[in-house]
Protein backbone atom coordinates (compact mmCIF):
# COMPACT_ATOMS: atom_id res chain seq x y z
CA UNK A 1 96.72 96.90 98.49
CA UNK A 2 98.34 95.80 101.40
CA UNK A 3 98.02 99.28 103.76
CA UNK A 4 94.59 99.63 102.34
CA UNK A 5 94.23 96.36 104.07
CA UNK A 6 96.06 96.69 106.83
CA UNK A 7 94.13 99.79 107.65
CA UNK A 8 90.76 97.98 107.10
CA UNK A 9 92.07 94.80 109.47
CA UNK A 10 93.31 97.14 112.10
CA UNK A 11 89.68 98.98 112.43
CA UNK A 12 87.55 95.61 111.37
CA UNK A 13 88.95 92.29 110.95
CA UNK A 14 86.05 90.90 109.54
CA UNK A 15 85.12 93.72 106.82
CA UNK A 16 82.43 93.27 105.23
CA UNK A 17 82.44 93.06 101.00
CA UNK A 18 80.97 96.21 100.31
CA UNK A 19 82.96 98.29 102.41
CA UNK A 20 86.67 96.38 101.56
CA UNK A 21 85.25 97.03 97.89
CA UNK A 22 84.28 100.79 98.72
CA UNK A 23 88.00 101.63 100.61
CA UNK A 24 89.89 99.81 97.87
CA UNK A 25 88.41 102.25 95.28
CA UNK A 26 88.67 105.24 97.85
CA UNK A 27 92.53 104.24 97.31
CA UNK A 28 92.67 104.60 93.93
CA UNK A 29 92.16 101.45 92.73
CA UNK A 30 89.66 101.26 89.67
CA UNK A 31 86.19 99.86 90.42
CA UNK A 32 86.18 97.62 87.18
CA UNK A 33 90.14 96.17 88.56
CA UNK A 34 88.72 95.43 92.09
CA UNK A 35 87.00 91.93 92.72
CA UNK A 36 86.19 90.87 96.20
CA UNK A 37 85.18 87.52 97.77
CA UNK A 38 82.09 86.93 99.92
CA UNK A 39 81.96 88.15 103.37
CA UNK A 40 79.19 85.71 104.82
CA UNK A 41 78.51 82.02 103.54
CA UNK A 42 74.72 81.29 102.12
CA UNK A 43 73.74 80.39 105.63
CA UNK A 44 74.28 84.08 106.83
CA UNK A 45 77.71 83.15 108.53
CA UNK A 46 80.85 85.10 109.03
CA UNK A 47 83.52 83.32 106.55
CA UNK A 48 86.87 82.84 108.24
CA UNK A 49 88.58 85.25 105.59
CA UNK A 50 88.06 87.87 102.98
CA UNK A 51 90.46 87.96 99.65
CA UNK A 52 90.88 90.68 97.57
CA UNK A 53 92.32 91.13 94.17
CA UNK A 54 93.20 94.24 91.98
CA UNK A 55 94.02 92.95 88.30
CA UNK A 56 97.40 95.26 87.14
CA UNK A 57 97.68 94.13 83.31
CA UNK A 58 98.37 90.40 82.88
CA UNK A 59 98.63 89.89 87.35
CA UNK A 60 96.35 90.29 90.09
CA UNK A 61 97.77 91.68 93.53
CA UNK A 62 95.65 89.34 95.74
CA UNK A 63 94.78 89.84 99.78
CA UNK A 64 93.82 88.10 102.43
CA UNK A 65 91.83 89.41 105.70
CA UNK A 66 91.76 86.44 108.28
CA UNK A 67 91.31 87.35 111.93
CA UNK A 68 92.67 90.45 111.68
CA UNK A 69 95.99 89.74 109.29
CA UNK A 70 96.74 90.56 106.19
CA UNK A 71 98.53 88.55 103.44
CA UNK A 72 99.74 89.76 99.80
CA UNK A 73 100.94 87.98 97.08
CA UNK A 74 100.71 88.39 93.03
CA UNK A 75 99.49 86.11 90.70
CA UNK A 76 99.12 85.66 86.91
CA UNK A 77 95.54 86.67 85.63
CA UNK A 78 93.00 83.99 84.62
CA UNK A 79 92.38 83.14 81.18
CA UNK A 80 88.89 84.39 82.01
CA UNK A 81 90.48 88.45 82.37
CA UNK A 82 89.85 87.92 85.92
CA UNK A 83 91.48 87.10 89.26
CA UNK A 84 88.66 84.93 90.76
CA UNK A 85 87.08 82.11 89.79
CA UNK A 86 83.47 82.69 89.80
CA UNK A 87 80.83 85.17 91.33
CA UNK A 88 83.16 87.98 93.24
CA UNK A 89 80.54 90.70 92.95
């Protein structure tokens, strides 16, 4: 997760969703394991970072994009199966 990242920060660092989604997959991480947040707010904005999380059994391996640096840490799963609260589509 994190040189996926760090390779996606260095080129862009403000990815947009679909293509953080699309190179975490190209890594090897499962499509149904990969949630992603929002890349612009409702108004049409750029939001000031971009997380991503790849569920591993019962923890997600979460990152951060925000201007341009990258941040990893690991967390438990939610109750819910997922690492997100709410709409990460």
């Amino acid at each position: 997760m994190e040189s996926v990242l760090k390779t996606i920060a260095a080129a862009t660092p403000k990815p947009a969703q679909d293509e953080l989604r699309s190179q975490l997959v190209s890594a090897g991480i499962p499509a149904p394991a990969v949630e992603v947040s929002a890349s612009k707010t409702p108004t049409g904005l750029d939001v000031d970072a971009i997380e991503a999380a790849a569920r591993l059994d019962k923890d997600c391996v979460m990152g951060e994009i925000r201007a341009g640096q990258v941040s990893v840490t690991v967390l438990p799963v939610l109750a819910s199966g997922k690492c997100f609260v709410g709409d990460s589509r």
